[in-house]
PDB file of N, CA and C in Angstrom:
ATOM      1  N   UNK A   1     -16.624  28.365  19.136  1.00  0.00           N
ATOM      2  CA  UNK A   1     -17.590  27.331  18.799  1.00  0.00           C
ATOM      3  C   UNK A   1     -17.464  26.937  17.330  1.00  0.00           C
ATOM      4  N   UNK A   2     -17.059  27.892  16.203  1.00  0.00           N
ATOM      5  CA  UNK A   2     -16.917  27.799  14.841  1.00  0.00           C
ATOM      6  C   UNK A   2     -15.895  26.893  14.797  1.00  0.00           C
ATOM      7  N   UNK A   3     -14.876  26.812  15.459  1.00  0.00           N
ATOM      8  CA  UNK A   3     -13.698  26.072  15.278  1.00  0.00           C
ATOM      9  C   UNK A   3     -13.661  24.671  15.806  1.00  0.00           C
ATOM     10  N   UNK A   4     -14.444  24.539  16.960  1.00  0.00           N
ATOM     11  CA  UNK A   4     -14.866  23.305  17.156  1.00  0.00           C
ATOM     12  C   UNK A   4     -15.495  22.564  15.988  1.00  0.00           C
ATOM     13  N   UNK A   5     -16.414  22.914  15.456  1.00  0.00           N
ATOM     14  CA  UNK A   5     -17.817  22.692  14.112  1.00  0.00           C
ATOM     15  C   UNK A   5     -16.337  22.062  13.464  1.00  0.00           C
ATOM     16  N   UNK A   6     -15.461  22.563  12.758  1.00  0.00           N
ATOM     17  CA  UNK A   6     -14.470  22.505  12.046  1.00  0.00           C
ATOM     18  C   UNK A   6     -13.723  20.703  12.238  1.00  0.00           C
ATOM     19  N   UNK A   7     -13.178  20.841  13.278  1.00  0.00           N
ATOM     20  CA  UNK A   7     -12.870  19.504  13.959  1.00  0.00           C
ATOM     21  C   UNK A   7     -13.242  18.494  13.725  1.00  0.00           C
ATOM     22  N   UNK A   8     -14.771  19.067  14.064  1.00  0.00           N
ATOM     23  CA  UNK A   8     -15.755  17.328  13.772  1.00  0.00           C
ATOM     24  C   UNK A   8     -15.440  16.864  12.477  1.00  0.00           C
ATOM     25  N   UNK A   9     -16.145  18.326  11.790  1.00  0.00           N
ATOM     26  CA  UNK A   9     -15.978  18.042  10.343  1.00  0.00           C
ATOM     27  C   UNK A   9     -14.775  17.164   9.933  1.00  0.00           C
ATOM     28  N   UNK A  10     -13.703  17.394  10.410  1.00  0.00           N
ATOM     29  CA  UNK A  10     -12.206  16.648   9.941  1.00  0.00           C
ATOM     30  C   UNK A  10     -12.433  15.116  10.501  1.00  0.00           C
ATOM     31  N   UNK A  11     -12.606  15.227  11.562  1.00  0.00           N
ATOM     32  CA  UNK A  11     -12.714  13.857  12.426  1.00  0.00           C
ATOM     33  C   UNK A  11     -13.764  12.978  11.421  1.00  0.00           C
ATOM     34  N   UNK A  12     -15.273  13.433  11.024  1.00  0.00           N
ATOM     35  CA  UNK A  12     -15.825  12.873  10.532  1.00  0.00           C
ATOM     36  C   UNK A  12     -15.184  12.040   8.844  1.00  0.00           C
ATOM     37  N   UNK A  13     -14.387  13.183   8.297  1.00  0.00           N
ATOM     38  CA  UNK A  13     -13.874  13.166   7.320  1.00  0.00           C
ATOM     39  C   UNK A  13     -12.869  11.978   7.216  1.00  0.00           C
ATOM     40  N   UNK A  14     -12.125  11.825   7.923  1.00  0.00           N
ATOM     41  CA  UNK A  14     -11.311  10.848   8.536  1.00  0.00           C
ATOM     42  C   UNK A  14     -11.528   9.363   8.582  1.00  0.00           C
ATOM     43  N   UNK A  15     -13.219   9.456   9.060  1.00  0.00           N
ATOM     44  CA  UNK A  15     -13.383   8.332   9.761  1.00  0.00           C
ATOM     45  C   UNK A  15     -13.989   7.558   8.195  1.00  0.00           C
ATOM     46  N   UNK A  16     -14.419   8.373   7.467  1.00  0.00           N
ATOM     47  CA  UNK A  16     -15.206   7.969   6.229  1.00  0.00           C
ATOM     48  C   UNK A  16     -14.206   7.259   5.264  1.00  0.00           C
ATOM     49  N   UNK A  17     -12.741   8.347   5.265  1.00  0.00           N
ATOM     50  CA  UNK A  17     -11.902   7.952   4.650  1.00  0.00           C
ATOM     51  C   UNK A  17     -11.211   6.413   5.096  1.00  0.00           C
ATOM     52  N   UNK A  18     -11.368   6.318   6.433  1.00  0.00           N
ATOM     53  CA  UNK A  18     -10.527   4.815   6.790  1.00  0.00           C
ATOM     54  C   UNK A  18     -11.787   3.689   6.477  1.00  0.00           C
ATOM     55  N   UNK A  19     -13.258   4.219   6.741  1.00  0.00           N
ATOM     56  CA  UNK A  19     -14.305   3.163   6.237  1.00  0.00           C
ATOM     57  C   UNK A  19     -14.176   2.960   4.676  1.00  0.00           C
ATOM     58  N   UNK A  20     -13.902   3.286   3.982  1.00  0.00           N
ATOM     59  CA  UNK A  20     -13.394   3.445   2.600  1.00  0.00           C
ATOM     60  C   UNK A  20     -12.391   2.660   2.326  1.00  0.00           C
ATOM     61  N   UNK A  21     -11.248   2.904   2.885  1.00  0.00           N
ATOM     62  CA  UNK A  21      -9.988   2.075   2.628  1.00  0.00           C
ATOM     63  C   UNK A  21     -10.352   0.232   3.674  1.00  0.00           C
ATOM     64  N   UNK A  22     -11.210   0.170   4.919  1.00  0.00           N
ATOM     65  CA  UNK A  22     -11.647  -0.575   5.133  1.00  0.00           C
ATOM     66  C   UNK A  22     -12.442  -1.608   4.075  1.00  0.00           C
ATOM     67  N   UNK A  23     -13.015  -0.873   3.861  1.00  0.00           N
ATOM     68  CA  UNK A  23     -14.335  -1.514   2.542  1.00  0.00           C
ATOM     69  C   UNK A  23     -13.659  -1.886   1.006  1.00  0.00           C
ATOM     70  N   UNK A  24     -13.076  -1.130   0.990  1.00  0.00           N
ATOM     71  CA  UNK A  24     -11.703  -1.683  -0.256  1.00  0.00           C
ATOM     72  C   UNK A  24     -10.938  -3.347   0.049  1.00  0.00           C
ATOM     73  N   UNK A  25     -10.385  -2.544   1.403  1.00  0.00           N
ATOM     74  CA  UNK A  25      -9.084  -4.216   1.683  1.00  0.00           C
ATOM     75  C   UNK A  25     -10.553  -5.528   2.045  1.00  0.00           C
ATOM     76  N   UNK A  26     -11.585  -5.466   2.589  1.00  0.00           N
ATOM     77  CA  UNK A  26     -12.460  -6.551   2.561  1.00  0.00           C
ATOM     78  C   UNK A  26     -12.658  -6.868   1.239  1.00  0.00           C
ATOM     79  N   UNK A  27     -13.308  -6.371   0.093  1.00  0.00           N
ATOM     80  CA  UNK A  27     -13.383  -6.654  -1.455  1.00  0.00           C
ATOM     81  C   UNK A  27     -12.566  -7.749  -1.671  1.00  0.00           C
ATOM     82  N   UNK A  28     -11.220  -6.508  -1.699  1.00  0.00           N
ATOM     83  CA  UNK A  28      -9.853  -7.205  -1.921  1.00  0.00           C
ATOM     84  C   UNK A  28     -10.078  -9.070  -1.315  1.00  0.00           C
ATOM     85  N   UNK A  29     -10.039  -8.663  -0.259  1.00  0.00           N
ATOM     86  CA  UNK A  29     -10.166  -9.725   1.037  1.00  0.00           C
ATOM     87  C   UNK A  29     -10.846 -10.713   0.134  1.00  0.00           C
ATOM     88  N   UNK A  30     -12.014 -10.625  -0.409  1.00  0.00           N
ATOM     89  CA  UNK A  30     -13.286 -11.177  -0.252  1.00  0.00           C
ATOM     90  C   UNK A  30     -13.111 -12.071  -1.942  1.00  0.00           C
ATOM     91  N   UNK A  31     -11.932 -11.415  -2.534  1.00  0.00           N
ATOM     92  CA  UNK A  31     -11.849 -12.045  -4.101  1.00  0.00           C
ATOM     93  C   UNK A  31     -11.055 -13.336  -3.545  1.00  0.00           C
ATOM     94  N   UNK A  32     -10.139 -13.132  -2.702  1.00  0.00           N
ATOM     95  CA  UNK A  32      -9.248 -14.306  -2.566  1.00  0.00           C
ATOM     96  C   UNK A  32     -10.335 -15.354  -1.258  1.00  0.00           C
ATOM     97  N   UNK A  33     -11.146 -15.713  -1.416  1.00  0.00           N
ATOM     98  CA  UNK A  33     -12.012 -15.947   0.058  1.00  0.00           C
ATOM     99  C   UNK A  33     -11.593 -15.922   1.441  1.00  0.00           C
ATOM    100  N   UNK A  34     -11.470 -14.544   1.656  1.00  0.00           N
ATOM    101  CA  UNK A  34     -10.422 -14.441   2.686  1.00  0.00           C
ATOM    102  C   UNK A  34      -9.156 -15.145   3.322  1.00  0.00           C
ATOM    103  N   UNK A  35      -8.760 -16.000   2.350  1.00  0.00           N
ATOM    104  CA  UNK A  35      -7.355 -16.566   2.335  1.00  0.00           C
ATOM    105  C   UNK A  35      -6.091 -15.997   2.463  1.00  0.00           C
ATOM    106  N   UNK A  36      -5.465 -16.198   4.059  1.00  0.00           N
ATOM    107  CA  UNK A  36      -4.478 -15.501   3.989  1.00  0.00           C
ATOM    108  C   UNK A  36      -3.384 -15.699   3.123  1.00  0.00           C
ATOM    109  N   UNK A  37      -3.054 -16.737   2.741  1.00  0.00           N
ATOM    110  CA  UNK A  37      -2.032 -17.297   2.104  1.00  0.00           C
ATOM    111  C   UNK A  37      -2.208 -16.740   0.598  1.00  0.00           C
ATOM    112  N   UNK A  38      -3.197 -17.143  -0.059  1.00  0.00           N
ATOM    113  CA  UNK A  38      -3.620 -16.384  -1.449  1.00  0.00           C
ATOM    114  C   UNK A  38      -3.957 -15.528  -1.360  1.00  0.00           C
ATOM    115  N   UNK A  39      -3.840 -13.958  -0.321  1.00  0.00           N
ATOM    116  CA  UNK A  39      -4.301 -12.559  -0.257  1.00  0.00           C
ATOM    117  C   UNK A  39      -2.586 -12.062   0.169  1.00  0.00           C
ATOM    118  N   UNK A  40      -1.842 -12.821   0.645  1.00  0.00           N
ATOM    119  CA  UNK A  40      -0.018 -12.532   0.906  1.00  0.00           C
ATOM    120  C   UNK A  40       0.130 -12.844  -0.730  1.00  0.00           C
ATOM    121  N   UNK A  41       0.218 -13.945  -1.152  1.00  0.00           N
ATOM    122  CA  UNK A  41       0.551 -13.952  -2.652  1.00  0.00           C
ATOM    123  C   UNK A  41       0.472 -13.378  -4.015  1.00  0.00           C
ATOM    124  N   UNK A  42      -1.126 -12.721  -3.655  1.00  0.00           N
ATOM    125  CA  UNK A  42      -1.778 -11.512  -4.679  1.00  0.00           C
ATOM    126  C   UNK A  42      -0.613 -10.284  -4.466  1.00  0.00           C
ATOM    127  N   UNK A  43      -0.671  -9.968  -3.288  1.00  0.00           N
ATOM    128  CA  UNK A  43       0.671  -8.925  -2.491  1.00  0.00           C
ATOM    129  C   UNK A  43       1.273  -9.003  -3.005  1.00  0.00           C
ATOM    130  N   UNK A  44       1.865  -9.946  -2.753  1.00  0.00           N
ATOM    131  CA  UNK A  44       3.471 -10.049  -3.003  1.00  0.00           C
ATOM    132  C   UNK A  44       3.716 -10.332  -4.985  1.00  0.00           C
ATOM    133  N   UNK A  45       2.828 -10.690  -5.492  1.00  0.00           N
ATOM    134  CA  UNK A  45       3.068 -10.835  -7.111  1.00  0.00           C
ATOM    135  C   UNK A  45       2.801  -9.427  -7.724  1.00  0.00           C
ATOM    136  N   UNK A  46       2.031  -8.549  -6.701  1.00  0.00           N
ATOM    137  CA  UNK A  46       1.670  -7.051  -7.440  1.00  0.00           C
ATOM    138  C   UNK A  46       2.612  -6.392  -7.173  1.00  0.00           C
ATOM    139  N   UNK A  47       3.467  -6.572  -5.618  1.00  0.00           N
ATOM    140  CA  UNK A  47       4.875  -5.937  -5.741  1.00  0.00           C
ATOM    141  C   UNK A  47       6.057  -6.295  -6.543  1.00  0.00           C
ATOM    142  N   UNK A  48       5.936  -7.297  -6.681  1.00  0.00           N
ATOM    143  CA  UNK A  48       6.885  -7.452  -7.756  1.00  0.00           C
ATOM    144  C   UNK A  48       6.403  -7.212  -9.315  1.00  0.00           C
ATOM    145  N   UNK A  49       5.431  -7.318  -9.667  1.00  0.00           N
ATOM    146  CA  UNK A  49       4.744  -6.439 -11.347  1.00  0.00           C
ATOM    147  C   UNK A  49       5.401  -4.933 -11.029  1.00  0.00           C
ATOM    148  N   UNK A  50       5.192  -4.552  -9.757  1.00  0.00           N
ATOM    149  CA  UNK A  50       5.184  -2.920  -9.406  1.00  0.00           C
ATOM    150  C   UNK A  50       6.618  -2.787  -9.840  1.00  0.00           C
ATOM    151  N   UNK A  51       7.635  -3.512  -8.751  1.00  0.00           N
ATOM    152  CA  UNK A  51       8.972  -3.673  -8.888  1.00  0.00           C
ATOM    153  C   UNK A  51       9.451  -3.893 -10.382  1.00  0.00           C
ATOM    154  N   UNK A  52       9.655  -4.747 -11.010  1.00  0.00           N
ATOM    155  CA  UNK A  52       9.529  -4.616 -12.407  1.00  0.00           C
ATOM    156  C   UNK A  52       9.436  -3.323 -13.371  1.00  0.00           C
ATOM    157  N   UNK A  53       8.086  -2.642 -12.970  1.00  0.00           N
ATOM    158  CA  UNK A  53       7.719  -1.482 -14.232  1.00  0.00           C
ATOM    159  C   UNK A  53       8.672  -0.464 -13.679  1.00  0.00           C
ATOM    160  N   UNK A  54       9.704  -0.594 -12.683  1.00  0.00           N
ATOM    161  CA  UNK A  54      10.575   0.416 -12.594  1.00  0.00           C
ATOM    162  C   UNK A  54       9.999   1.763 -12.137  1.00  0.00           C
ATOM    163  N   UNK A  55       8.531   2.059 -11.910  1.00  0.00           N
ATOM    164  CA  UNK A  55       8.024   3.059 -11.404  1.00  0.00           C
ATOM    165  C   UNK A  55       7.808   3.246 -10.476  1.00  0.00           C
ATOM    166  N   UNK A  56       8.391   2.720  -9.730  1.00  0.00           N
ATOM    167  CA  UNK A  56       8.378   3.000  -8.065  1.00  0.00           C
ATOM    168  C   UNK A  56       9.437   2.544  -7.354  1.00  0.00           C
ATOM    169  N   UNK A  57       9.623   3.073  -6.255  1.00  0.00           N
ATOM    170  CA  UNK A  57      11.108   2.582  -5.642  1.00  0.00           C
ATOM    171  C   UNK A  57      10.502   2.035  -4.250  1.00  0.00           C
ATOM    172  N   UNK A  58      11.011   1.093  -3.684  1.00  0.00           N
ATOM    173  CA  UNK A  58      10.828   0.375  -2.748  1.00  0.00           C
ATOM    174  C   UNK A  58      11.869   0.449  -1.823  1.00  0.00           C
ATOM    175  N   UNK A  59      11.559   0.240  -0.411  1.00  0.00           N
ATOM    176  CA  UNK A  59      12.677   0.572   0.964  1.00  0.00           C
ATOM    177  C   UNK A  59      12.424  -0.836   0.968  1.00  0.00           C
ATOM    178  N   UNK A  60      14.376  -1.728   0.522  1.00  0.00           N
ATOM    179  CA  UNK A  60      14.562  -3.270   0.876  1.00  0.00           C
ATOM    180  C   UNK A  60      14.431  -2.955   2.766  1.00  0.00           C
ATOM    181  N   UNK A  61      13.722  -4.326   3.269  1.00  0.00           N
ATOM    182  CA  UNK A  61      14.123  -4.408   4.604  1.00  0.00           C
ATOM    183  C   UNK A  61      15.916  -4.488   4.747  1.00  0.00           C
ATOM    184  N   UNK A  62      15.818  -4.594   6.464  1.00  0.00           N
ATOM    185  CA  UNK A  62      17.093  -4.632   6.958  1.00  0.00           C
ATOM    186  C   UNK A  62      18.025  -6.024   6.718  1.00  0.00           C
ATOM    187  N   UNK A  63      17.315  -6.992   6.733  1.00  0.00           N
ATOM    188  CA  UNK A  63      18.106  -8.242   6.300  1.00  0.00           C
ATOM    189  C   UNK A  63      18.063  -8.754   4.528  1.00  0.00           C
ATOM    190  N   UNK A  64      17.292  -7.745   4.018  1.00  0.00           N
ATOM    191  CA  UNK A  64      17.224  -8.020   2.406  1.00  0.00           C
ATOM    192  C   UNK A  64      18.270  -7.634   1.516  1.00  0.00           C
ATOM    193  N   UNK A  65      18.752  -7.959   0.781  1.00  0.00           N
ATOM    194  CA  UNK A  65      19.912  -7.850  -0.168  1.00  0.00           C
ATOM    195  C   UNK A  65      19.143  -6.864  -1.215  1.00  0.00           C
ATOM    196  N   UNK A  66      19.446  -5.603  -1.582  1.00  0.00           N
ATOM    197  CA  UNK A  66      18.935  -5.345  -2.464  1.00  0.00           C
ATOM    198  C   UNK A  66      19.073  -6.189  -4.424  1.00  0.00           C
ATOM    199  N   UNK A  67      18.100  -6.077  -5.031  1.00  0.00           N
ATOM    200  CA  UNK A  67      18.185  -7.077  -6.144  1.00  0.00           C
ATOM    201  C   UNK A  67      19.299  -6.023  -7.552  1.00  0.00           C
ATOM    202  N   UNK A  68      19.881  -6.882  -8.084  1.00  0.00           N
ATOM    203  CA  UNK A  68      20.607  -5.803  -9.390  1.00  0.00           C
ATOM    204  C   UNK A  68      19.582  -5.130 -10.242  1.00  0.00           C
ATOM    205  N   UNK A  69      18.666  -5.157 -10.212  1.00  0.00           N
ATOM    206  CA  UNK A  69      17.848  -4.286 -10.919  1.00  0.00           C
ATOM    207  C   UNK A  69      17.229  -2.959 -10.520  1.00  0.00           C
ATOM    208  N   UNK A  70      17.194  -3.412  -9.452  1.00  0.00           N
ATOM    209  CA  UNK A  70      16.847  -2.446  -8.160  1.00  0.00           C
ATOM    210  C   UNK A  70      17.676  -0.994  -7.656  1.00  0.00           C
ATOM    211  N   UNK A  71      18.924  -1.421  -7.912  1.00  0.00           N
ATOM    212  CA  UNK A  71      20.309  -0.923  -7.184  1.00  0.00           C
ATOM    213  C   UNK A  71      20.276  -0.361  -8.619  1.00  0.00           C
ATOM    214  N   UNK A  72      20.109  -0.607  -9.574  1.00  0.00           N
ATOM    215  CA  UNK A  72      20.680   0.017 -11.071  1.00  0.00           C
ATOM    216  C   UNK A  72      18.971   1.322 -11.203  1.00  0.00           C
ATOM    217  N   UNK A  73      18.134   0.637 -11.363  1.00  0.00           N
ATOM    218  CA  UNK A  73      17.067   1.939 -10.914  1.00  0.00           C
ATOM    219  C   UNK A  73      17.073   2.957 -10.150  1.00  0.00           C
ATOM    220  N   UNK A  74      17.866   2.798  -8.716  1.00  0.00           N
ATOM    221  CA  UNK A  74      17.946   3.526  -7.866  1.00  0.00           C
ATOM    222  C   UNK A  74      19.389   4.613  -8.103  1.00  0.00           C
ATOM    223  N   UNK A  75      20.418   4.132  -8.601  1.00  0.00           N
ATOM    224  CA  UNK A  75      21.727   4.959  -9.197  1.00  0.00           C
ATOM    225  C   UNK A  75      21.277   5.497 -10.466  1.00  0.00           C
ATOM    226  N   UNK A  76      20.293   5.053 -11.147  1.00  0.00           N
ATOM    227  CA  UNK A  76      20.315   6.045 -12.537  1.00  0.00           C
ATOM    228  C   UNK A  76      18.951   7.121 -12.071  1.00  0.00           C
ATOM    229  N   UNK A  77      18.362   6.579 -10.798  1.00  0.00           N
ATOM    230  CA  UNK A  77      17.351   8.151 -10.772  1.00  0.00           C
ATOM    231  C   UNK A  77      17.638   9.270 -10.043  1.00  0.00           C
ATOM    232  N   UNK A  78      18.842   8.701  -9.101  1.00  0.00           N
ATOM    233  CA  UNK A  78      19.859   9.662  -8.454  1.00  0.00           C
ATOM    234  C   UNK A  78      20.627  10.833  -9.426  1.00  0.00           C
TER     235      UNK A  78
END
């Protein structure tokens, strides 16, 4: 029965955490007036600021060319 108690607890934990990340992306949502087009563009200009500061590495899709800056970040952190 203790271990059940346990479960919930996680499950509950869970559910708080995705209402959270829910309640975040609406905000988000809610600056651009829920505009898909200007909420893809916010996206896509923060991945590329991201891309840029060189602090993070990104998986190019399958039909994407990786960029020379990209390919030179990725061989010098190897």
């Amino acid at each position: 029965m203790k271990d059940r108690k346990i479960i919930e607890n996680e499950r509950n934990a869970e559910c708080e955490i995705v209402k959270e990340v829910r309640d975040i992306r609406h905000k988000i949502s809610a600056r651009f007036d829920h505009d898909v087009g200007r909420l893809v563009a916010h996206y896509q200009a923060l991945e590329e600021k991201m891309r840029q500061s060189g602090k993070y590495r990104f998986a190019d899709l399958p039909n994407e060319v990786p960029k020379p800056s990209e390919s030179a970040n990725i061989e010098a952190s190897d």
